[in-house]
Protein backbone atom coordinates (compact mmCIF):
# COMPACT_ATOMS: atom_id res chain seq x y z
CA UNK A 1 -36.01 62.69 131.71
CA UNK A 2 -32.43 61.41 130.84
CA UNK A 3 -29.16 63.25 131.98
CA UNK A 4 -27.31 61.47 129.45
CA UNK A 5 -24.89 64.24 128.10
CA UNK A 6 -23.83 64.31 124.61
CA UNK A 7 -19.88 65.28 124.56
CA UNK A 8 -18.66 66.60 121.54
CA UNK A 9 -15.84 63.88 119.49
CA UNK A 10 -12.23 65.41 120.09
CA UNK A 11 -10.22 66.77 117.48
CA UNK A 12 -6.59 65.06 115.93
CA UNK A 13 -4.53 68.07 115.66
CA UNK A 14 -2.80 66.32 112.56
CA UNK A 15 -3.49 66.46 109.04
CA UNK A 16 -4.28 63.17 107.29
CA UNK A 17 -1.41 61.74 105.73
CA UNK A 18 -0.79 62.83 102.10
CA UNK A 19 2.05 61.23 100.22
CA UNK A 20 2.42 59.60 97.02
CA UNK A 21 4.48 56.13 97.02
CA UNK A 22 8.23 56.33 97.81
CA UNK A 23 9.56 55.29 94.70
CA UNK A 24 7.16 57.78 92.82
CA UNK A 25 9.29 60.87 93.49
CA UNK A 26 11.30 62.66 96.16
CA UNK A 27 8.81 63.81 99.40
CA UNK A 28 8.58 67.57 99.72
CA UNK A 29 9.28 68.39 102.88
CA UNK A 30 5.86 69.01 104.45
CA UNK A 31 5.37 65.35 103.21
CA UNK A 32 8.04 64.78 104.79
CA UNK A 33 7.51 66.02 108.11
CA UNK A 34 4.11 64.64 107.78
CA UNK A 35 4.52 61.45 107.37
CA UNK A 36 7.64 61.31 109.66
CA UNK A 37 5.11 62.25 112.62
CA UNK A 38 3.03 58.88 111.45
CA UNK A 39 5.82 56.77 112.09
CA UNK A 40 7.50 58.09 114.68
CA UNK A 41 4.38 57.45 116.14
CA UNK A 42 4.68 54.08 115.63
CA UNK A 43 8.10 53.97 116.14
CA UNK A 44 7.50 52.93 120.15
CA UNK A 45 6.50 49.32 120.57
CA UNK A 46 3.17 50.39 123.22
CA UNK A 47 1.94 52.43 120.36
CA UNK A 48 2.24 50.19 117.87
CA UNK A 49 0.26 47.31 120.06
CA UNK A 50 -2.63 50.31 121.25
CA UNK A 51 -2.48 51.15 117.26
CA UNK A 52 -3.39 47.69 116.55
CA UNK A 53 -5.23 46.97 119.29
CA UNK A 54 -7.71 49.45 117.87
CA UNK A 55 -6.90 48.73 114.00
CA UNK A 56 -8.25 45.12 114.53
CA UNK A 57 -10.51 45.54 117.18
CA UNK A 58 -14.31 44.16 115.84
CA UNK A 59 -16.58 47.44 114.31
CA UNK A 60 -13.32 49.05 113.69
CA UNK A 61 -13.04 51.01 117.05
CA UNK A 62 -12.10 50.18 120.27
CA UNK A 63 -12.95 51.41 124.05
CA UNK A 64 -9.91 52.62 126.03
CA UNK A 65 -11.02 49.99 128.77
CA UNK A 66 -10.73 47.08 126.13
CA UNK A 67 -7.18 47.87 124.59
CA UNK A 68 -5.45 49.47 127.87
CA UNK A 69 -3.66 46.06 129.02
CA UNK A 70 -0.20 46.89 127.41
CA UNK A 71 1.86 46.27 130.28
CA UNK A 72 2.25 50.12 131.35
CA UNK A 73 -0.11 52.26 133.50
CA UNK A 74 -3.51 53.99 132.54
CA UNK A 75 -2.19 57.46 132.48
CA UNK A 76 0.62 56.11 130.15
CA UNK A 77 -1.87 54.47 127.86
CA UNK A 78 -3.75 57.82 127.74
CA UNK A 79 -0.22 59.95 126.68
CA UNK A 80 0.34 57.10 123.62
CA UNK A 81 -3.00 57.51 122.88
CA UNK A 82 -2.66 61.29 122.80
CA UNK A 83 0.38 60.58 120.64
CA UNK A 84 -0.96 58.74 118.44
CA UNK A 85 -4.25 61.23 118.10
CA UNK A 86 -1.76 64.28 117.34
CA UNK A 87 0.00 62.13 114.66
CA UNK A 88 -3.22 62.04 112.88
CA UNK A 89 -3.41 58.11 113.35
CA UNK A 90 -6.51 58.04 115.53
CA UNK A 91 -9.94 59.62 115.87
CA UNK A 92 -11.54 59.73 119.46
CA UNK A 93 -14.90 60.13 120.86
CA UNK A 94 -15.79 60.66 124.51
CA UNK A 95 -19.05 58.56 125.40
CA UNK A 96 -20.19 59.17 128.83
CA UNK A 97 -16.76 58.06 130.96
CA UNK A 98 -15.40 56.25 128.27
CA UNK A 99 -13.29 57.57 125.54
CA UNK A 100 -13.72 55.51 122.10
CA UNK A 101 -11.01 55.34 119.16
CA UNK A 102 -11.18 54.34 115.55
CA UNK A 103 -8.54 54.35 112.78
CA UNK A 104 -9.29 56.79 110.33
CA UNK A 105 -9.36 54.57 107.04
CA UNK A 106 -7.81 57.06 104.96
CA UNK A 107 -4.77 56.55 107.06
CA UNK A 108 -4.22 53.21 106.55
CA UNK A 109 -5.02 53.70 103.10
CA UNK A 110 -2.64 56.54 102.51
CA UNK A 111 0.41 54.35 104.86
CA UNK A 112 -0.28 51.65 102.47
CA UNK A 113 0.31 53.50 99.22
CA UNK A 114 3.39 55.28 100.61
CA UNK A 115 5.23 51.87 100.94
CA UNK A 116 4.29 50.50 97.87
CA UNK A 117 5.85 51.03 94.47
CA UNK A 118 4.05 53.30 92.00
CA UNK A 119 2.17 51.78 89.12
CA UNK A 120 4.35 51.36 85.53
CA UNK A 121 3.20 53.91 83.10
């Protein structure tokens, strides 16, 4: 009999990122506040490196224990982590005593149209 126990995956408390390209027309303001939450995020240089870390990490997700050697401590790697998770940059899931995070795709999809110039008509 196994006592393996199944934890359910932990929530982002964002929303995914929204916004049409820059140039495309003026961000309403809950785009605005949206997307300013993505990059302040990213606006610290330890997030940026766990964000990529993860980003480029082979299968597309990465266990805490292989990205946490950022040059701070563990329970400061866990509170840019949480950062990151609240900006909606992040999905986690617990696995036994490791915690597992992935990039959503639709987030790097939806950062990569915002900073690129909309189509001609």
């Amino acid at each position: 009999m196994s006592n393996v126990k199944v934890l359910p995956q932990l929530e982002s408390e964002a929303v995914a990122p929204c916004c049409p390209p820059l140039t495309e027309r003026p961000l309403t303001a809950e785009e605005a506040e949206r997307t300013a939450l993505m990059f302040k995020a990213l606006g610290d240089p330890v997030r940026l490196r766990l964000f990529s870390a993860v980003a480029s990490h082979e299968g597309g997700e990465a266990c805490v224990c292989d990205i946490s050697d950022v040059g701070v401590s563990q329970p400061t790697v866990s509170h840019h982590l949480k950062k990151l998770r609240e900006a909606g940059l992040l999905s986690s899931e617990r696995r036994g005593t490791w915690v597992y995070y992935r990039v959503e795709p639709a987030v790097l999809a939806a950062m990569g149209r915002l900073l690129t110039r909309a189509a001609a008509a």
